[in-house]
N, C-alpha and C. Protein backbone atom coordinates (compact mmCIF):
# COMPACT_ATOMS: atom_id res chain seq x y z
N UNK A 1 19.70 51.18 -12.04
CA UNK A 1 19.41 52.57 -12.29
C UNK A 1 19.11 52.82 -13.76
N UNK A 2 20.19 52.26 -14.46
CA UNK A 2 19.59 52.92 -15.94
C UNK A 2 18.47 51.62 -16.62
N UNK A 3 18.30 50.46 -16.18
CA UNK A 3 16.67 49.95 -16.37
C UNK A 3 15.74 50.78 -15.64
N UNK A 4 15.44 51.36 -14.76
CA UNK A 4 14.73 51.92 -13.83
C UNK A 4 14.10 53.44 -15.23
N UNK A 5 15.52 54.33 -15.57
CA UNK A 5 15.50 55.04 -16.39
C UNK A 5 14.69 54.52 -17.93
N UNK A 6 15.11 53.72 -18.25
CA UNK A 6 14.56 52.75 -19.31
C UNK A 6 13.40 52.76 -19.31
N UNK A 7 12.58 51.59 -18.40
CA UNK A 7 10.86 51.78 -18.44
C UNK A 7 10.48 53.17 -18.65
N UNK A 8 10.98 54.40 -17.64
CA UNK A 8 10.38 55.61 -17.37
C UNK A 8 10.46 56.22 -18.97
N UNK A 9 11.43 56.15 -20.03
CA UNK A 9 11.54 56.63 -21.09
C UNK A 9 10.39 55.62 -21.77
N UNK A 10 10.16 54.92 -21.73
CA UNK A 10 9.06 53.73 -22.34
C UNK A 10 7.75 54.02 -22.50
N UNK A 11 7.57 54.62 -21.06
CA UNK A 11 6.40 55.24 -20.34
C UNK A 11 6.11 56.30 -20.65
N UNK A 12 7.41 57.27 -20.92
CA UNK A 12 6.96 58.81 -21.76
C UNK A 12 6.73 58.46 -22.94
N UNK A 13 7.14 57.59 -23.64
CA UNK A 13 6.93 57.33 -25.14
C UNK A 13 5.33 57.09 -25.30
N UNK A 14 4.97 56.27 -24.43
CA UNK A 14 3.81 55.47 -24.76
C UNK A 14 2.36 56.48 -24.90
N UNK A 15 2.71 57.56 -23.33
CA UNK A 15 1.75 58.67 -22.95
C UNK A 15 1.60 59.54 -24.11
N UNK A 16 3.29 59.60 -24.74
CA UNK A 16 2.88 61.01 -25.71
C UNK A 16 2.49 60.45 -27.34
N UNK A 17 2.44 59.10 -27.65
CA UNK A 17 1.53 58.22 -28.16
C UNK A 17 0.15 58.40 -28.20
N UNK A 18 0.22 57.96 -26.77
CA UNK A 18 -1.68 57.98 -26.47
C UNK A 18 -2.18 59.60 -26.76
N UNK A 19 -1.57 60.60 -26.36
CA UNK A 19 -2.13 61.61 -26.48
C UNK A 19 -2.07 62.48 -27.53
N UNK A 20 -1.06 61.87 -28.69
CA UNK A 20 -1.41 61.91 -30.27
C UNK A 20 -2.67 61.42 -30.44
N UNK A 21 -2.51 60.18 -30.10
CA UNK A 21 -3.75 59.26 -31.12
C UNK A 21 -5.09 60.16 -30.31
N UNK A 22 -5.46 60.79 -28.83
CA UNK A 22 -6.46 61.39 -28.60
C UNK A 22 -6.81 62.27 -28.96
N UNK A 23 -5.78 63.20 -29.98
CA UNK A 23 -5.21 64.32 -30.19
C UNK A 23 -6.23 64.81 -31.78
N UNK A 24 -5.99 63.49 -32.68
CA UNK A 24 -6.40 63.27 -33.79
C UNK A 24 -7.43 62.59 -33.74
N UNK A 25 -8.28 61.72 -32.59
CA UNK A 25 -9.29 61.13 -33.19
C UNK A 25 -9.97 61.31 -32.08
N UNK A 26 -11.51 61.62 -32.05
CA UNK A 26 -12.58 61.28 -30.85
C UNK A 26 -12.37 60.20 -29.99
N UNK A 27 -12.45 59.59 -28.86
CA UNK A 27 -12.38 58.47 -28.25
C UNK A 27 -13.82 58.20 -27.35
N UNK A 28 -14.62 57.33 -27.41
CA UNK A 28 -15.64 57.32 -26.39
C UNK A 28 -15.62 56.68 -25.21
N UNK A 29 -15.64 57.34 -24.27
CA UNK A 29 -15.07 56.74 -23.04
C UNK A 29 -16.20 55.53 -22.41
N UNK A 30 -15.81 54.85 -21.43
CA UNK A 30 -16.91 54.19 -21.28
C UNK A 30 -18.09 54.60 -20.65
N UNK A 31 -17.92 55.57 -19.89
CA UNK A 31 -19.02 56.03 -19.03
C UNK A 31 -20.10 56.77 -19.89
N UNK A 32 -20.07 57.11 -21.48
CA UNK A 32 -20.40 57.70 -22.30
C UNK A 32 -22.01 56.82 -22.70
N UNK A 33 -21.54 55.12 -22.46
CA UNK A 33 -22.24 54.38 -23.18
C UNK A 33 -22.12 54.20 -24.83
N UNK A 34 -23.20 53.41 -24.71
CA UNK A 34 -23.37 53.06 -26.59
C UNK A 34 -23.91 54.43 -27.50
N UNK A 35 -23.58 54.03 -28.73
CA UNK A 35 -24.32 54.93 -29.48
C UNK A 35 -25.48 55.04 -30.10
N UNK A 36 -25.62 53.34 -30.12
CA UNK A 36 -27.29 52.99 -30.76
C UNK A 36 -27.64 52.03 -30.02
N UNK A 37 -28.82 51.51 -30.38
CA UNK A 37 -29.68 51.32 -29.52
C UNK A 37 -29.54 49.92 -30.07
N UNK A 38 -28.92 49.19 -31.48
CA UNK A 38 -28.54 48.03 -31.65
C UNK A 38 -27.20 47.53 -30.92
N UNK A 39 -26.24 48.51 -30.78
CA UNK A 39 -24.93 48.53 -29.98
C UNK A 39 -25.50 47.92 -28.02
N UNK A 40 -26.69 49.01 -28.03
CA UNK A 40 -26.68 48.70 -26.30
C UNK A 40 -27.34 47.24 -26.28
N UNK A 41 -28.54 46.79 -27.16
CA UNK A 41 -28.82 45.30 -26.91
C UNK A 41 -28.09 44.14 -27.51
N UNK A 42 -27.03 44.57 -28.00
CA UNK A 42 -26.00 43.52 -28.36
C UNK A 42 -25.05 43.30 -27.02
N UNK A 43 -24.82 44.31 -26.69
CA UNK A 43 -23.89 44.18 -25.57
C UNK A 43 -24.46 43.40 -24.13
N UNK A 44 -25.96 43.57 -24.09
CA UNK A 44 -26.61 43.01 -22.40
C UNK A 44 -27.61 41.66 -23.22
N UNK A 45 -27.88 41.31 -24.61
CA UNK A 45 -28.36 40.22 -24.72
C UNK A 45 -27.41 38.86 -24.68
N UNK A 46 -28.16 38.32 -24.35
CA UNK A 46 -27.51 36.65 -24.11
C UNK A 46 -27.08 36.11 -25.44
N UNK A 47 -25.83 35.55 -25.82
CA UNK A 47 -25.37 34.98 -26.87
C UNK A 47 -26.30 33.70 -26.83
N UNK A 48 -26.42 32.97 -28.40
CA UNK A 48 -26.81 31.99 -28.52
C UNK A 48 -26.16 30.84 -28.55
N UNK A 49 -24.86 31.53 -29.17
CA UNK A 49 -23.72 29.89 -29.20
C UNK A 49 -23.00 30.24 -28.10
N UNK A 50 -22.90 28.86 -27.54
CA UNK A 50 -21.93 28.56 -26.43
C UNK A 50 -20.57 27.79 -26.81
N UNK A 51 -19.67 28.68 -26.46
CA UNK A 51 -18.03 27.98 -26.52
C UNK A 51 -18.49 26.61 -26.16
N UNK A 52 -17.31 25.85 -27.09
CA UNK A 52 -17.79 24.02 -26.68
C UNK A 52 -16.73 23.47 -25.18
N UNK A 53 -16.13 24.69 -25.04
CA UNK A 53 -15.21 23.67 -23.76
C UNK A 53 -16.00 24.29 -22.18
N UNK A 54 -17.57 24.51 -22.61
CA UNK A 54 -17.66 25.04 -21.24
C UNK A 54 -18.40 24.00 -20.71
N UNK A 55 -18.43 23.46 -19.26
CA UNK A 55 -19.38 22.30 -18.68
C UNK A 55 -20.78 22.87 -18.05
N UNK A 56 -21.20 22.35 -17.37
CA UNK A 56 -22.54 22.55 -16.57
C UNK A 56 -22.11 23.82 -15.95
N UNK A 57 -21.09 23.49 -14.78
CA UNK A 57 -21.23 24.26 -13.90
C UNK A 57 -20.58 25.83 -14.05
N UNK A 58 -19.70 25.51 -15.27
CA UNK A 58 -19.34 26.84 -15.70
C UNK A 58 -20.68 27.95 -16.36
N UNK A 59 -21.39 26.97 -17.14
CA UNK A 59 -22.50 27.37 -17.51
C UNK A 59 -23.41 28.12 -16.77
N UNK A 60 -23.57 27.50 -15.77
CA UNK A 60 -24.89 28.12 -14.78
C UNK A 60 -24.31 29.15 -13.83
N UNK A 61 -22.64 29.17 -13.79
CA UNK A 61 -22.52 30.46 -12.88
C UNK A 61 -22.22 31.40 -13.98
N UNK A 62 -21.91 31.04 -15.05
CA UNK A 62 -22.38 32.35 -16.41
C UNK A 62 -23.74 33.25 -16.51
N UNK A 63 -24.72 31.89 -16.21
CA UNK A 63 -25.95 32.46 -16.26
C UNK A 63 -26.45 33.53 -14.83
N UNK A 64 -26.05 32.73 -14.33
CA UNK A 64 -26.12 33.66 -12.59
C UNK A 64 -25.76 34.86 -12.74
N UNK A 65 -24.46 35.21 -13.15
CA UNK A 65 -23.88 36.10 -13.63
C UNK A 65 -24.16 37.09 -14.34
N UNK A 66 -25.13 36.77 -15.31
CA UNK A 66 -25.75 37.54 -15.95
C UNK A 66 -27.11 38.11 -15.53
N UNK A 67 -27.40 37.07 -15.16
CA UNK A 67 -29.16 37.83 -14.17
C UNK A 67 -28.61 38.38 -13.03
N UNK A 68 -27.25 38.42 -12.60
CA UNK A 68 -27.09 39.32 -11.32
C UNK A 68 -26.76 40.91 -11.72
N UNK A 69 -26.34 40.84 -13.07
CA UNK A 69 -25.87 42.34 -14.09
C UNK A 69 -27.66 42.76 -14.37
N UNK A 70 -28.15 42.21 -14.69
CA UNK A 70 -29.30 42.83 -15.18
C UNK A 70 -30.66 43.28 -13.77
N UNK A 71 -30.28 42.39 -12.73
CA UNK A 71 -31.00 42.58 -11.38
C UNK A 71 -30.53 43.82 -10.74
N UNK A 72 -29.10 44.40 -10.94
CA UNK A 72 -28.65 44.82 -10.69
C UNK A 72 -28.67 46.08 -11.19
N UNK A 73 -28.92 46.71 -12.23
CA UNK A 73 -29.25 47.62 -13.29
C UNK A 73 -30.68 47.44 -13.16
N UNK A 74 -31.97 46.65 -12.80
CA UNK A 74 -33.08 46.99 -12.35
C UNK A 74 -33.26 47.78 -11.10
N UNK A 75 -32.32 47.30 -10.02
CA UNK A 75 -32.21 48.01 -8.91
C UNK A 75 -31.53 49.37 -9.00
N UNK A 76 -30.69 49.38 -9.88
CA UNK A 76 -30.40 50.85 -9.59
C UNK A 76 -31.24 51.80 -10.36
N UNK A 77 -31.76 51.32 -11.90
CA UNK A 77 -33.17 52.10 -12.50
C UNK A 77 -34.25 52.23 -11.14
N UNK A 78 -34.48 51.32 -10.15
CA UNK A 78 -35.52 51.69 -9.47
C UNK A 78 -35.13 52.79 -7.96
N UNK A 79 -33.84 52.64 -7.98
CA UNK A 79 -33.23 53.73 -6.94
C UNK A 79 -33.61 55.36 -7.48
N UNK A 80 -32.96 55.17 -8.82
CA UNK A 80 -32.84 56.03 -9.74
C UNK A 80 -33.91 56.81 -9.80
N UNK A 81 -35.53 55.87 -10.07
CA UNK A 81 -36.84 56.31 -10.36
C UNK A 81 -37.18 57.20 -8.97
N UNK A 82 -36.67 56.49 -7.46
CA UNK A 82 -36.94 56.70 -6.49
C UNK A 82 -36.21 58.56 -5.99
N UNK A 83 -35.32 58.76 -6.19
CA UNK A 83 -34.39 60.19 -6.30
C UNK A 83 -35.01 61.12 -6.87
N UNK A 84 -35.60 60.01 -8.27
CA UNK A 84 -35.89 61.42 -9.04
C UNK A 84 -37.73 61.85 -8.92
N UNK A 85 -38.17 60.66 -7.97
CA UNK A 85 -39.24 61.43 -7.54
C UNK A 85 -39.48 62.77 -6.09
N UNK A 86 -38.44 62.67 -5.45
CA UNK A 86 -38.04 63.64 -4.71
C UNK A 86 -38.44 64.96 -4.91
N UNK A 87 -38.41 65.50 -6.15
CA UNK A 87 -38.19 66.45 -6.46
C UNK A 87 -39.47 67.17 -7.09
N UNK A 88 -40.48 65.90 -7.39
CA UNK A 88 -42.06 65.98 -7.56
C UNK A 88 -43.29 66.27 -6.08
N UNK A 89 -43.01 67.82 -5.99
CA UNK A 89 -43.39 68.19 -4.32
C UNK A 89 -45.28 68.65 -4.27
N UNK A 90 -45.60 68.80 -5.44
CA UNK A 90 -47.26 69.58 -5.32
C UNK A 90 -47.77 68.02 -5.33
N UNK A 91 -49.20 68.39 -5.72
CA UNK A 91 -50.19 67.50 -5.08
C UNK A 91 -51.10 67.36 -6.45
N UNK A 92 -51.66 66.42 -6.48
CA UNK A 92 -52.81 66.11 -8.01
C UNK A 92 -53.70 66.74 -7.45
N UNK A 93 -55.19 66.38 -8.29
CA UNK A 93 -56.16 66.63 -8.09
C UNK A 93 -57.00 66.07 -6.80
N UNK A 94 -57.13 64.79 -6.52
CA UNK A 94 -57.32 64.28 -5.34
C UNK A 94 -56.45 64.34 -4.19
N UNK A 95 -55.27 65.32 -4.26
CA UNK A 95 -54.33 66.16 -3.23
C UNK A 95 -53.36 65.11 -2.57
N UNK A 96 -52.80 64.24 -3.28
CA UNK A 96 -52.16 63.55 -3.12
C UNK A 96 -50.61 63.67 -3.95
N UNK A 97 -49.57 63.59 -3.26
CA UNK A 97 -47.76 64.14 -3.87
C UNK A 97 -47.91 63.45 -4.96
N UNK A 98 -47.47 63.99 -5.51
CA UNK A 98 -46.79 63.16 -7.46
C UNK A 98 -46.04 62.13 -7.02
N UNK A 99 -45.05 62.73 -6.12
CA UNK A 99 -44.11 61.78 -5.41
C UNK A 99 -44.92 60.50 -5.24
N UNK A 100 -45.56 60.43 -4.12
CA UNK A 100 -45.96 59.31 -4.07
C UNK A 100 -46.91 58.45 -5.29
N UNK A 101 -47.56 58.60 -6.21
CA UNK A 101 -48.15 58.69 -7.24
C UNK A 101 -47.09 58.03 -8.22
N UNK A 102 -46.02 58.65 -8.48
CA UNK A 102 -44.41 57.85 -9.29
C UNK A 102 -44.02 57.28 -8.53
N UNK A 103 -44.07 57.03 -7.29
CA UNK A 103 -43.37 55.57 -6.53
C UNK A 103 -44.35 54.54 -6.91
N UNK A 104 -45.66 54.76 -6.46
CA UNK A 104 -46.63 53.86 -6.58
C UNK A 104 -46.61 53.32 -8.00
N UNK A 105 -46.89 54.11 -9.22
CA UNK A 105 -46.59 53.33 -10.60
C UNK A 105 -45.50 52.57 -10.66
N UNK A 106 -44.01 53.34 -9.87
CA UNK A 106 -42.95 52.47 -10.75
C UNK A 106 -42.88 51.50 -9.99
N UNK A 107 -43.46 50.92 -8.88
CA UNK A 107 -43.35 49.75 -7.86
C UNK A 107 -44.58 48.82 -8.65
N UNK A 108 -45.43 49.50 -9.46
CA UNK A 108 -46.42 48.32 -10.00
C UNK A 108 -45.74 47.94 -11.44
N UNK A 109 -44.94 49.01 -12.04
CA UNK A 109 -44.21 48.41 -13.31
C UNK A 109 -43.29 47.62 -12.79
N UNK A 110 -42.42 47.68 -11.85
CA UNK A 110 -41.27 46.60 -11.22
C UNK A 110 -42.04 44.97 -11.38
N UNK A 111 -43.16 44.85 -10.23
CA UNK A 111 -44.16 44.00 -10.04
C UNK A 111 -44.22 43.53 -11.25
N UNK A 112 -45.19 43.57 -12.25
CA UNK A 112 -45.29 43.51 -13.18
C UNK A 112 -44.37 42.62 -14.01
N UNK A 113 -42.99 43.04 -14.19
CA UNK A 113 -42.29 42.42 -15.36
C UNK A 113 -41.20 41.60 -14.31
N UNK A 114 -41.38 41.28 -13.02
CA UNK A 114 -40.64 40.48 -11.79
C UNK A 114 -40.02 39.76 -12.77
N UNK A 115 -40.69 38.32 -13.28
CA UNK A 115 -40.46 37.38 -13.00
C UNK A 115 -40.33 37.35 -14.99
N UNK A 116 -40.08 38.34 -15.78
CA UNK A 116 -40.23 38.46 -16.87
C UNK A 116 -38.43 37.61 -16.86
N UNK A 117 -38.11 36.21 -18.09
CA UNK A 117 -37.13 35.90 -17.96
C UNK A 117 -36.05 36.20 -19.65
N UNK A 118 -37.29 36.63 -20.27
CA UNK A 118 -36.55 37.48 -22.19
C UNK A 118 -35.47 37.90 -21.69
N UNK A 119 -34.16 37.93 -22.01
CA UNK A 119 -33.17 38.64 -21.59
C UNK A 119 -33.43 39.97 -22.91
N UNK A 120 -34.00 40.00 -23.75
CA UNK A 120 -34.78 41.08 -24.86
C UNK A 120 -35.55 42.15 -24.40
N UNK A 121 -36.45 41.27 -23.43
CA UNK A 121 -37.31 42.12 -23.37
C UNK A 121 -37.47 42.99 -21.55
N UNK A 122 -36.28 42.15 -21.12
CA UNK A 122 -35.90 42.84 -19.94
C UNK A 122 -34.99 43.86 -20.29
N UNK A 123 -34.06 43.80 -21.12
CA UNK A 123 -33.36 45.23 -21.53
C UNK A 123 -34.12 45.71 -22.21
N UNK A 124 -35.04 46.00 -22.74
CA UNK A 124 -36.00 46.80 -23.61
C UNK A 124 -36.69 47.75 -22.20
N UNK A 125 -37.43 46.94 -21.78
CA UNK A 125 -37.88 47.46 -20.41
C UNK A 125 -36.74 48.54 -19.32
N UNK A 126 -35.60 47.84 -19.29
CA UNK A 126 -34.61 48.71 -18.48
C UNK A 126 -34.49 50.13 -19.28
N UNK A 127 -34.26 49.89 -21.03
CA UNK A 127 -33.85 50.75 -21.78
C UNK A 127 -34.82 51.93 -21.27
N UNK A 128 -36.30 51.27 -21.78
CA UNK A 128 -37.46 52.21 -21.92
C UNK A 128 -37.41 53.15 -20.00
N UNK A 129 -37.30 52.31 -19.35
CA UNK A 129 -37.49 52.97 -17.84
C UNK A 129 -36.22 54.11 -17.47
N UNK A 130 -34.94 53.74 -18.35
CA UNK A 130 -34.09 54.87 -18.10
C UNK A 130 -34.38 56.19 -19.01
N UNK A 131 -34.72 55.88 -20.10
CA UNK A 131 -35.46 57.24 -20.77
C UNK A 131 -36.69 57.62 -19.96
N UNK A 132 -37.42 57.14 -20.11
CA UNK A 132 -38.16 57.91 -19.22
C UNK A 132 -37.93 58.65 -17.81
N UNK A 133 -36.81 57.89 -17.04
CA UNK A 133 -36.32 59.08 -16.24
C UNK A 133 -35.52 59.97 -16.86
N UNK A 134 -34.50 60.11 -17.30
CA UNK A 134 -33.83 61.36 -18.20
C UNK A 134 -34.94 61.67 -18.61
N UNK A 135 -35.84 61.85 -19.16
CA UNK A 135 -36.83 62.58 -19.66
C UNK A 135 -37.57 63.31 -18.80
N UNK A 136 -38.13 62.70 -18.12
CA UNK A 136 -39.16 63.33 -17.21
C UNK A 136 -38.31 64.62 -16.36
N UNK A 137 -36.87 63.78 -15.87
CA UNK A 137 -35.92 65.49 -15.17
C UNK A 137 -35.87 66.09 -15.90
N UNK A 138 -35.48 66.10 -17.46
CA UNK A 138 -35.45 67.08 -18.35
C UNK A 138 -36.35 68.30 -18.63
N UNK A 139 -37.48 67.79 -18.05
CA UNK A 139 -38.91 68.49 -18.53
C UNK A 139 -38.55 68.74 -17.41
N UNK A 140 -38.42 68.02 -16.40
CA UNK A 140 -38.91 69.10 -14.82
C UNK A 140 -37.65 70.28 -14.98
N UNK A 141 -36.47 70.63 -14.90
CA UNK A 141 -35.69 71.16 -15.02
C UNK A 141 -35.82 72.69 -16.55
N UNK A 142 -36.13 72.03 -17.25
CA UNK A 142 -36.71 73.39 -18.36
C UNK A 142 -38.05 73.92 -17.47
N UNK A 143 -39.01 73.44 -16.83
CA UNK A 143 -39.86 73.71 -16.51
C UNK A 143 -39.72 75.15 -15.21
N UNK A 144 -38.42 74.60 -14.60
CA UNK A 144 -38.27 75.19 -13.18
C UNK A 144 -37.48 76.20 -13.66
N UNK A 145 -36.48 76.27 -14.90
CA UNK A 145 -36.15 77.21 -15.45
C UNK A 145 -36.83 78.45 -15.94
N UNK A 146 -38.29 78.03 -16.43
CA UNK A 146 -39.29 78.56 -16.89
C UNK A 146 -39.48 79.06 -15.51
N UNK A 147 -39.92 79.01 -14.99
CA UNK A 147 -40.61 79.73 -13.60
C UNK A 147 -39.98 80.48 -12.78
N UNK A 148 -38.61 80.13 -12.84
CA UNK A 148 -37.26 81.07 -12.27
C UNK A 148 -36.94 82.40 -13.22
N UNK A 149 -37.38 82.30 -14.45
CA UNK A 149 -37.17 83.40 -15.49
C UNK A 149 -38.56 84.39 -15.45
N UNK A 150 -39.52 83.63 -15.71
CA UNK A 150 -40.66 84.16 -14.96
C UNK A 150 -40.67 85.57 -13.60
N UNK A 151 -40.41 84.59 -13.09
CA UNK A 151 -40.30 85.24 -11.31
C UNK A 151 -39.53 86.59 -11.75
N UNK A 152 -38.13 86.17 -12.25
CA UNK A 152 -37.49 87.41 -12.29
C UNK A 152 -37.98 88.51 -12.98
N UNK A 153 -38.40 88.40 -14.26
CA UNK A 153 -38.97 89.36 -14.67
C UNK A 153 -40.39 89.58 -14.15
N UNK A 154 -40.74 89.00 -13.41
CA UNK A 154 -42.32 89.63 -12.59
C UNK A 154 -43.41 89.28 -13.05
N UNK A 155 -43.40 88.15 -14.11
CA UNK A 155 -44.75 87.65 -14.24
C UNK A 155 -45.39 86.48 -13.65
N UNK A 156 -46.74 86.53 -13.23
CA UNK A 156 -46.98 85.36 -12.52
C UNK A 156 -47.22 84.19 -13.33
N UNK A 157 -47.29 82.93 -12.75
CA UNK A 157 -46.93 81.75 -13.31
C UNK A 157 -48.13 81.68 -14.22
């Protein structure tokens, strides 16, 4: 009973610790990401030196490992691209959906850099394809704002 009591006093100590130190200083959580853009390609590029106690086979399921993180973060940028064309509903000039028009490009940029093996220049590419979606909703979203403010006050588009 009074070890039981013990940890639990350990445990209040530690919390009202942590929530000093959060108290006094910013913390960036992880879901926040990096802050620069040297921070994010340090973190997904491939080191050059290899620890000396690693063998073959540790080696190559390292490497696996790593093209399965970055295949993996291509697939969800291309889910990603895929959602956020949803929401692109009019038609171009030859009367064809935007929608389909941004599937069709981002399935020929996928194509394109397949078989690309730079671990540089595949995160450059991931980097560049996630800005451009945050971007493009950004604009669509001020845009639809624009037209909702519009409407209300009664002017036509």
């Amino acid at each position: 009973m009074a070890s039981n009591l013990q940890k639990w006093r350990n445990l209040s100590s530690r919390i009202d610790l942590i929530s000093r130190r959060d108290a006094l200083s910013t913390r960036r959580l992880l879901h926040e990401g990096p802050d620069t853009m040297e921070e994010l390609l340090d973190r997904h590029l491939a080191k050059k030196e290899k620890p000396p106690l690693i063998n073959d086979d540790e080696a190559e399921y390292l490497n696996r490992r790593r093209l399965t993180s970055t295949r993996r973060e291509a697939l969800s940028l291309y889910r990603d691209i895929l959602r956020a064309t949803r929401f692109y509903t009019w038609t171009d000039s030859r009367g064809v959906l935007w929608r389909d028009v941004l599937r069709e490009n981002a399935r020929k940029e996928f194509e394109a850099a397949r078989f690309e093996t730079d671990p540089e220049i595949v995160t450059r590419l991931l980097i560049g394809g996630s800005d451009a979606v945050s971007s493009a909703l950004d604009k669509l979203a001020e845009k639809q704002k624009e037209m909702i403010e519009r409407k209300t006050r009664g002017e036509q588009p």
